[in-house]
N, C-alpha and C. Protein backbone atom coordinates (compact mmCIF):
# COMPACT_ATOMS: atom_id res chain seq x y z
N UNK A 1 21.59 136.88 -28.71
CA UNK A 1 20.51 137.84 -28.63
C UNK A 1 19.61 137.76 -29.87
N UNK A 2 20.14 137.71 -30.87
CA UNK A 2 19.54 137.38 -32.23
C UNK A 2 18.53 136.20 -32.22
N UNK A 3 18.98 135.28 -31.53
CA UNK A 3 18.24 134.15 -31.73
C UNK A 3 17.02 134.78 -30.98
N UNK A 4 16.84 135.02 -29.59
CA UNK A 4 16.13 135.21 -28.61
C UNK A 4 14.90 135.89 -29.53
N UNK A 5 15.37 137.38 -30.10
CA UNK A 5 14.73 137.84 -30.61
C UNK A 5 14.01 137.24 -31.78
N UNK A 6 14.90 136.54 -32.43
CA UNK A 6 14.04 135.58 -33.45
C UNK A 6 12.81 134.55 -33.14
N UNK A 7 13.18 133.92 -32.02
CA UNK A 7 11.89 133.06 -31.12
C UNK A 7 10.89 134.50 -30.48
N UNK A 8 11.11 135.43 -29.93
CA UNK A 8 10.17 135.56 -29.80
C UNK A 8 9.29 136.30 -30.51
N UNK A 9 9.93 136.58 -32.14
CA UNK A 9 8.77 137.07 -33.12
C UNK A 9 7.69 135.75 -33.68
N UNK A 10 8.63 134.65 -33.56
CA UNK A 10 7.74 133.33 -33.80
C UNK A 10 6.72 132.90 -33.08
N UNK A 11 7.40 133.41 -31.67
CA UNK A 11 5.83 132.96 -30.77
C UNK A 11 4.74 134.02 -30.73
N UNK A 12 5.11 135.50 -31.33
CA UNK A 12 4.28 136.98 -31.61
C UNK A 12 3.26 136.05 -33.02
N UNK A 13 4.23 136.03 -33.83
CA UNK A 13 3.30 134.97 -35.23
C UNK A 13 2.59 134.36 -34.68
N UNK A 14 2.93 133.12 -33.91
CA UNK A 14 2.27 131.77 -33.72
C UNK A 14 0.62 132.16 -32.78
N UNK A 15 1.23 133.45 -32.26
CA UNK A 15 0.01 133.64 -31.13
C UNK A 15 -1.00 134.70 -32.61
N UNK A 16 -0.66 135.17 -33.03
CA UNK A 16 -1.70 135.67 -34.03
C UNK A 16 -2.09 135.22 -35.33
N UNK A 17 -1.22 134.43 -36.03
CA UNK A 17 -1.62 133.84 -37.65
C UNK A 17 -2.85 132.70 -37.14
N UNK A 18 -3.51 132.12 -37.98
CA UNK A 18 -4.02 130.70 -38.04
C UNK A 18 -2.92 129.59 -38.19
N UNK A 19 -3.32 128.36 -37.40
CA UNK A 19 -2.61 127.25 -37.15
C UNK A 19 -2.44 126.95 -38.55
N UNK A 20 -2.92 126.87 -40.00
CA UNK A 20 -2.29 126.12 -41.37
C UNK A 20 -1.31 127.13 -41.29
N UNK A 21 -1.45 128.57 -41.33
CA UNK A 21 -0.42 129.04 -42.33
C UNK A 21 1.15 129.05 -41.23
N UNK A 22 0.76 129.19 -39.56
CA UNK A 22 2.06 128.46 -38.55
C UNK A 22 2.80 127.37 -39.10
N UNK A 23 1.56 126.46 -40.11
CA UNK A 23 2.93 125.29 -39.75
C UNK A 23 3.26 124.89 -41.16
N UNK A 24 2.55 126.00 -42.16
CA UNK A 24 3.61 126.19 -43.55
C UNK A 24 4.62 126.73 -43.28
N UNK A 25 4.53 127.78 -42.61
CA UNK A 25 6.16 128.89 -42.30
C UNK A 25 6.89 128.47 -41.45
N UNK A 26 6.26 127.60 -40.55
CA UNK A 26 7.52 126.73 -40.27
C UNK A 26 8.38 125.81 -40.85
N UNK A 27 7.20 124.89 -41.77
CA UNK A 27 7.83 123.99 -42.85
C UNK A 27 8.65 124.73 -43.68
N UNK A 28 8.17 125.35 -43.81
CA UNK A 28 9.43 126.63 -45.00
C UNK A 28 10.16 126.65 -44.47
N UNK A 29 10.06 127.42 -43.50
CA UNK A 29 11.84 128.14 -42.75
C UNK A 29 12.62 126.80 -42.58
N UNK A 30 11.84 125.46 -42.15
CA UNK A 30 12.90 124.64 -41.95
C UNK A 30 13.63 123.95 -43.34
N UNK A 31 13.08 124.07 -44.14
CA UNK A 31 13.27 123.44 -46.02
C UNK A 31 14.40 124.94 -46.02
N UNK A 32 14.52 126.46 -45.76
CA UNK A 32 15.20 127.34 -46.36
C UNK A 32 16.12 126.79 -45.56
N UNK A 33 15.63 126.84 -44.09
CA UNK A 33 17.58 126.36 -44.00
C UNK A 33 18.48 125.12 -44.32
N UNK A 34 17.64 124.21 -44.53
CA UNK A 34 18.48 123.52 -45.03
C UNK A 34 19.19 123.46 -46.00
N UNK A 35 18.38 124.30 -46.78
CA UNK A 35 19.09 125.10 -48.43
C UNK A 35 19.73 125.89 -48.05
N UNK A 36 19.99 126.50 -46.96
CA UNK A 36 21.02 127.70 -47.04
C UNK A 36 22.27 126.85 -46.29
N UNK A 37 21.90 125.81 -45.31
CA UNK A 37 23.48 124.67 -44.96
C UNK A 37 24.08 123.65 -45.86
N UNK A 38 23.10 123.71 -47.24
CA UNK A 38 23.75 122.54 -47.68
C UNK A 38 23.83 123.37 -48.86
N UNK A 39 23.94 124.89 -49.38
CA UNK A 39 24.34 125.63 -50.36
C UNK A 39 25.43 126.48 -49.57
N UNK A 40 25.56 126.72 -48.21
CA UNK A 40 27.37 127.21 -47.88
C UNK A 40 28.14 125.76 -47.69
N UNK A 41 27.63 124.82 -47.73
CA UNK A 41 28.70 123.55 -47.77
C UNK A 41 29.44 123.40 -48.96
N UNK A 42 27.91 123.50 -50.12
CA UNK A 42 28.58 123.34 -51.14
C UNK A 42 29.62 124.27 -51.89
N UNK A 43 29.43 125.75 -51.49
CA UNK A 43 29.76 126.60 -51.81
C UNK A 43 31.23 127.16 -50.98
N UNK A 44 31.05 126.84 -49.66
CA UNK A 44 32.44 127.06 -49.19
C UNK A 44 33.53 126.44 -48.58
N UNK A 45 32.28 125.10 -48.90
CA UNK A 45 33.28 124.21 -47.78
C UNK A 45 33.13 124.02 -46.97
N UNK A 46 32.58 124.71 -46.32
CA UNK A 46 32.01 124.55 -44.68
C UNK A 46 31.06 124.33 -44.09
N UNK A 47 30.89 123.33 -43.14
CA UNK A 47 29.76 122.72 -42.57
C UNK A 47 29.40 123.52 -41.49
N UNK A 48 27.78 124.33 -41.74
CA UNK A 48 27.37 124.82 -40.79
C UNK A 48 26.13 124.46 -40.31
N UNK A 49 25.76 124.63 -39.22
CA UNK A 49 24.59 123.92 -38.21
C UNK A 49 23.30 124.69 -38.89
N UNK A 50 22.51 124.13 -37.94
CA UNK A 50 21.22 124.65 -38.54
C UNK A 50 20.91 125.71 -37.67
N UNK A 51 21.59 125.90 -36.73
CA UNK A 51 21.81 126.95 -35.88
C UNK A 51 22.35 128.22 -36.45
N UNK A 52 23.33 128.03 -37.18
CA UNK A 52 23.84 129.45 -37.75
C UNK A 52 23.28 129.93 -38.72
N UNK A 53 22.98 128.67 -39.50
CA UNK A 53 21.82 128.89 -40.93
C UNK A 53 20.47 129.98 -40.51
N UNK A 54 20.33 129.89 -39.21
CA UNK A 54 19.06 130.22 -38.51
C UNK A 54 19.40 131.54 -38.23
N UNK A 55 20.73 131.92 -37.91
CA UNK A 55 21.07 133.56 -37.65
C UNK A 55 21.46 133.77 -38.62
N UNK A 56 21.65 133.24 -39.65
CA UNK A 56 22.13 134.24 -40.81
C UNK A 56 21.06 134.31 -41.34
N UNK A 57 19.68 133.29 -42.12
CA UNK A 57 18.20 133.92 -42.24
C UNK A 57 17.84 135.39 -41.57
N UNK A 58 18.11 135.11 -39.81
CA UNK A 58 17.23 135.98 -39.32
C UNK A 58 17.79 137.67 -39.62
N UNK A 59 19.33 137.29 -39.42
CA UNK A 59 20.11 138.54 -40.08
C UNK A 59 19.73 139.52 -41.36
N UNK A 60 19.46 138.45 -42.35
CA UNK A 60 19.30 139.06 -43.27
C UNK A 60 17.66 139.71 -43.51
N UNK A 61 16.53 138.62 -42.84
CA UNK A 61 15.37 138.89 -42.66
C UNK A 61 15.92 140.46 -42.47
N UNK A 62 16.56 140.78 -41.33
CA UNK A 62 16.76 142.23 -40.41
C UNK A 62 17.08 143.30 -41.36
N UNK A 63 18.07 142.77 -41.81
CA UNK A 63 18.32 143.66 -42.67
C UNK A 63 17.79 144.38 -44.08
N UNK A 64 16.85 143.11 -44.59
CA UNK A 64 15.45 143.74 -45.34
C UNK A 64 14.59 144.49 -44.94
N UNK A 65 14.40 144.51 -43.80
CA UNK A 65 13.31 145.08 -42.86
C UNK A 65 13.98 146.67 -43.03
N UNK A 66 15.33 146.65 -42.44
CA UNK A 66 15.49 148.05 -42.07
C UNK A 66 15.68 148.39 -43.77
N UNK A 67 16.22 147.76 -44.68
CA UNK A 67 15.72 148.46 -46.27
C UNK A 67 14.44 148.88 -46.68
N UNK A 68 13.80 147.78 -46.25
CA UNK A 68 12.67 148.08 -46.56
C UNK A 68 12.06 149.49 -45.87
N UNK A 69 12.25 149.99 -44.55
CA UNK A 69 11.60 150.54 -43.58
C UNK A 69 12.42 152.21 -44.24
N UNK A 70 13.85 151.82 -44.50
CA UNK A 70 14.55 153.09 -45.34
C UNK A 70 13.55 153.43 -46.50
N UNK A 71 13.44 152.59 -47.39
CA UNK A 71 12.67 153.17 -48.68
C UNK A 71 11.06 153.74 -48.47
N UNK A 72 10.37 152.79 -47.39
CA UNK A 72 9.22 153.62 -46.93
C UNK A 72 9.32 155.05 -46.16
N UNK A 73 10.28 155.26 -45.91
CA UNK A 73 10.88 156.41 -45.28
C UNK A 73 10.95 157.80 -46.74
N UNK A 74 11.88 157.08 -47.44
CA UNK A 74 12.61 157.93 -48.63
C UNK A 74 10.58 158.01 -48.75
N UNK A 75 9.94 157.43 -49.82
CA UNK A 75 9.29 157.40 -49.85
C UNK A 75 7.89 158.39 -49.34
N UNK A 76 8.28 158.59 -48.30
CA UNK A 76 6.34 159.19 -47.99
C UNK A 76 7.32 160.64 -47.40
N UNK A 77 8.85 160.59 -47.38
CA UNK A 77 9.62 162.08 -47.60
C UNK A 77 9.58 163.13 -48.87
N UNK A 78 9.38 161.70 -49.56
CA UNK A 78 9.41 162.68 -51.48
C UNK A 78 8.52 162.78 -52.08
N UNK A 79 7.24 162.03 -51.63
CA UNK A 79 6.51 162.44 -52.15
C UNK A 79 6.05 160.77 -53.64
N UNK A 80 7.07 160.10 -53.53
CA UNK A 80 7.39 158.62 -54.81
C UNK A 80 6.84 157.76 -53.67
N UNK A 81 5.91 157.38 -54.41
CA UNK A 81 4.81 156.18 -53.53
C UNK A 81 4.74 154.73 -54.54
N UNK A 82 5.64 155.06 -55.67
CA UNK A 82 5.52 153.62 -56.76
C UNK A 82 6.95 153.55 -57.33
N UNK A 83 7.49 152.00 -56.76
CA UNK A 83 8.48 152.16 -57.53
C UNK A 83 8.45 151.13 -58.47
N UNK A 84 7.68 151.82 -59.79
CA UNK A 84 8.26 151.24 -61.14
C UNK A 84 9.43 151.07 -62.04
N UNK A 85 9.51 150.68 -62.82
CA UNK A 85 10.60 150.97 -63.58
C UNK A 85 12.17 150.72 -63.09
N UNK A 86 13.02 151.39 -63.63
CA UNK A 86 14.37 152.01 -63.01
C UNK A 86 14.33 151.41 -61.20
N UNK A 87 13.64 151.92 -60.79
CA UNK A 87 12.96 152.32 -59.02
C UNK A 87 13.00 150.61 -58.57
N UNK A 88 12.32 149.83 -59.93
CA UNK A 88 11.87 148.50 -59.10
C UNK A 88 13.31 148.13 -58.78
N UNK A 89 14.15 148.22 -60.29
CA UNK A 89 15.50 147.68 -59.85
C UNK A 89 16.10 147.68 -58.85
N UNK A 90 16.20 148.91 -58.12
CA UNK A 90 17.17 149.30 -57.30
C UNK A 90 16.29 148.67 -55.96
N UNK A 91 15.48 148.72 -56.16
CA UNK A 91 14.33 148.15 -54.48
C UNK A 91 15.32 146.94 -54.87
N UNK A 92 14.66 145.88 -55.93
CA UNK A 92 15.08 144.27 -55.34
C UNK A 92 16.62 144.43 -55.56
N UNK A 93 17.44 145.28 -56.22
CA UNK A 93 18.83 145.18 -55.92
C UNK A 93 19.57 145.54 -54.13
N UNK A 94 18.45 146.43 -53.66
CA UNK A 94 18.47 146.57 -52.46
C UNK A 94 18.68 145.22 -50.96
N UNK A 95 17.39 144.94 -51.48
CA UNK A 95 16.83 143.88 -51.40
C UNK A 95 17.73 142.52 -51.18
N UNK A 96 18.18 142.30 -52.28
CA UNK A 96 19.41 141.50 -52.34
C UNK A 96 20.60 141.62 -51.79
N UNK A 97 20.86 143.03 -51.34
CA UNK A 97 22.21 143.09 -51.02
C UNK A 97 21.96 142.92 -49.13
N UNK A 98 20.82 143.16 -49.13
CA UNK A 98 20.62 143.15 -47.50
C UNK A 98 20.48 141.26 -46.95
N UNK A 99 20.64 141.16 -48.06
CA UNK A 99 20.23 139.53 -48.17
C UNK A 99 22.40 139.00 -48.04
N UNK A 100 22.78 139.75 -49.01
CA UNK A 100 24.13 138.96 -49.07
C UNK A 100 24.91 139.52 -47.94
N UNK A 101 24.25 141.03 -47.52
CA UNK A 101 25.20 140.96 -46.20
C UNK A 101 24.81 140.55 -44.50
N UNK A 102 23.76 139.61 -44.73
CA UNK A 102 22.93 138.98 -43.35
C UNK A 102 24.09 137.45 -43.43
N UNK A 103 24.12 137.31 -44.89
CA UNK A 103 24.74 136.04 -45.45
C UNK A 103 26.00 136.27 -44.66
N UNK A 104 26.79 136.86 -45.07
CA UNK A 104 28.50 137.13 -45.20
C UNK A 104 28.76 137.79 -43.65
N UNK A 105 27.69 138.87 -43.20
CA UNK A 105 28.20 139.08 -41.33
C UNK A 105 27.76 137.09 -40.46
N UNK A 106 26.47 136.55 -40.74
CA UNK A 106 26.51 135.44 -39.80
C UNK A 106 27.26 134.30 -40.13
N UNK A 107 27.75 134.21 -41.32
CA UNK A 107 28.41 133.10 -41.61
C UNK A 107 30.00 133.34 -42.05
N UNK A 108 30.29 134.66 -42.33
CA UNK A 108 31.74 134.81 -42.17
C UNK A 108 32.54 134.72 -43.38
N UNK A 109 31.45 134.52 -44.78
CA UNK A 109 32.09 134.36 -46.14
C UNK A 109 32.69 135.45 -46.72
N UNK A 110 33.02 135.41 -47.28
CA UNK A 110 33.22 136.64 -48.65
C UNK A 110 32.03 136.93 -49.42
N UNK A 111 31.90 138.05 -50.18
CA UNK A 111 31.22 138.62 -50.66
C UNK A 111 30.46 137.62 -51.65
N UNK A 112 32.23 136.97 -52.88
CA UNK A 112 31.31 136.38 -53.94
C UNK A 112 30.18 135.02 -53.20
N UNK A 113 30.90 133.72 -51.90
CA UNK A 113 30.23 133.23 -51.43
C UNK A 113 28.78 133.56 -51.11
N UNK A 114 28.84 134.71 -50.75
CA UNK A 114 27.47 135.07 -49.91
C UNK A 114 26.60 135.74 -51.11
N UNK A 115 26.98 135.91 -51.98
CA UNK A 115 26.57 136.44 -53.45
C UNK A 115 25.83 134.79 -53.84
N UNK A 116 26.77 133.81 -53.69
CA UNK A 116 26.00 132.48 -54.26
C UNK A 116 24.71 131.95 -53.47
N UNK A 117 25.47 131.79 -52.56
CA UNK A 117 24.06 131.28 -51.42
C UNK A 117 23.30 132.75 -51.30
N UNK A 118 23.32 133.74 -51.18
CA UNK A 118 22.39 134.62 -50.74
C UNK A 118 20.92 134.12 -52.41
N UNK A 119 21.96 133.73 -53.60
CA UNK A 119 21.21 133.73 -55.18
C UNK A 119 20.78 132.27 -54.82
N UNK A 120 21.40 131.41 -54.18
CA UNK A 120 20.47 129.66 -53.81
C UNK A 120 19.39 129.98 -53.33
N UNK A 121 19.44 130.75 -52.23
CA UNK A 121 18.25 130.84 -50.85
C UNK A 121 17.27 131.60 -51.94
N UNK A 122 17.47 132.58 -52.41
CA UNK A 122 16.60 133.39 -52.71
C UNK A 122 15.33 132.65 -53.92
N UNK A 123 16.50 131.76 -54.62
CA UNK A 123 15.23 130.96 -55.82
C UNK A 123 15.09 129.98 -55.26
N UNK A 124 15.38 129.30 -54.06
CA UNK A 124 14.34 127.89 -53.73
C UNK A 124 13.51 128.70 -52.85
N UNK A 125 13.45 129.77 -51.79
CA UNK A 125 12.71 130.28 -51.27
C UNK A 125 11.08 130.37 -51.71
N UNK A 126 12.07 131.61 -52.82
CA UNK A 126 10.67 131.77 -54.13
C UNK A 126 10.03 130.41 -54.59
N UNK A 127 10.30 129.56 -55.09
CA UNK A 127 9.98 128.14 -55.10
C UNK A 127 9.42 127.68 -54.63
N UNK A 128 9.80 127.71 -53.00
CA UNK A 128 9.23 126.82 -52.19
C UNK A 128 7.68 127.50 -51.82
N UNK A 129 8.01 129.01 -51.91
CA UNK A 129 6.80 129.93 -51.55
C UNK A 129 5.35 129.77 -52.45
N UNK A 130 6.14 129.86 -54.24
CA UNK A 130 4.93 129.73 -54.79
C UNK A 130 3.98 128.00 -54.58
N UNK A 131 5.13 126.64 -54.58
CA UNK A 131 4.59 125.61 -54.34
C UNK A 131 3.52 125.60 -53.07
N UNK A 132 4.12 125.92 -52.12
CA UNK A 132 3.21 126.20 -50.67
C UNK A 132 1.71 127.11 -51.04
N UNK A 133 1.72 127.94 -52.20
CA UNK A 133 0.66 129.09 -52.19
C UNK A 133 -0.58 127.99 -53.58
N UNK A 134 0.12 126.94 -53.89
CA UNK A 134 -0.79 125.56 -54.32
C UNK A 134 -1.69 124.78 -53.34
């Protein structure tokens, strides 16, 4: 079901972005997963497809979303519309953790595993994002 839903936010994208920036984010997503199958290989041992690499991305994508969608919530409840400081921390610590547990439910690791690769994916991502924004 995951997947399903994952194709058809791609073809929601594909039918509204412009054709360059379609077939950067595709080039990306396909460069992240390969960093995320050949950083749980290295990391656990285990050889996983580019298939699972692909539900555990989209997992965790999900699970940023609904963090994210929580803090815009907290947010326009309290009245805190900036999170500086202290605030930023806890967003990208948030952030991260929705990341290590998309990691650890689709691929089945342990915490510290999904702690490593969730910290691989996240700096070649960034990487790959700012190179692409050249």
């Amino acid at each position: 079901m995951l997947i399903l839903l994952l194709i058809a936010a791609f073809i929601f994208f594909v039918a509204i972005a412009p054709i360059k920036t379609t077939i950067t984010f595709a080039a990306l997503m396909l460069l992240i997963l390969c960093v995320v199958k050949i950083s749980t290989r290295i990391v656990t041992g285990n050889n996983v497809s580019l298939v699972e690499a692909f539900k555990a991305v989209g997992l965790s994508l999900l699970f940023a979303c609904i963090a994210v969608f929580a803090l815009t919530s907290f947010s326009s409840a309290t009245g805190i519309h900036s999170f500086t400081d202290a605030a930023a921390i806890v967003v990208i610590g948030l952030l991260f953790s929705s990341y290590i547990a998309g990691f650890s439910v689709a691929l089945g690791t342990t915490f510290g595993s999904s702690t490593a690769i969730a910290a691989i994916a996240t700096a070649a991502s960034g990487v790959l994002i700012a190179v692409a924004k050249v």
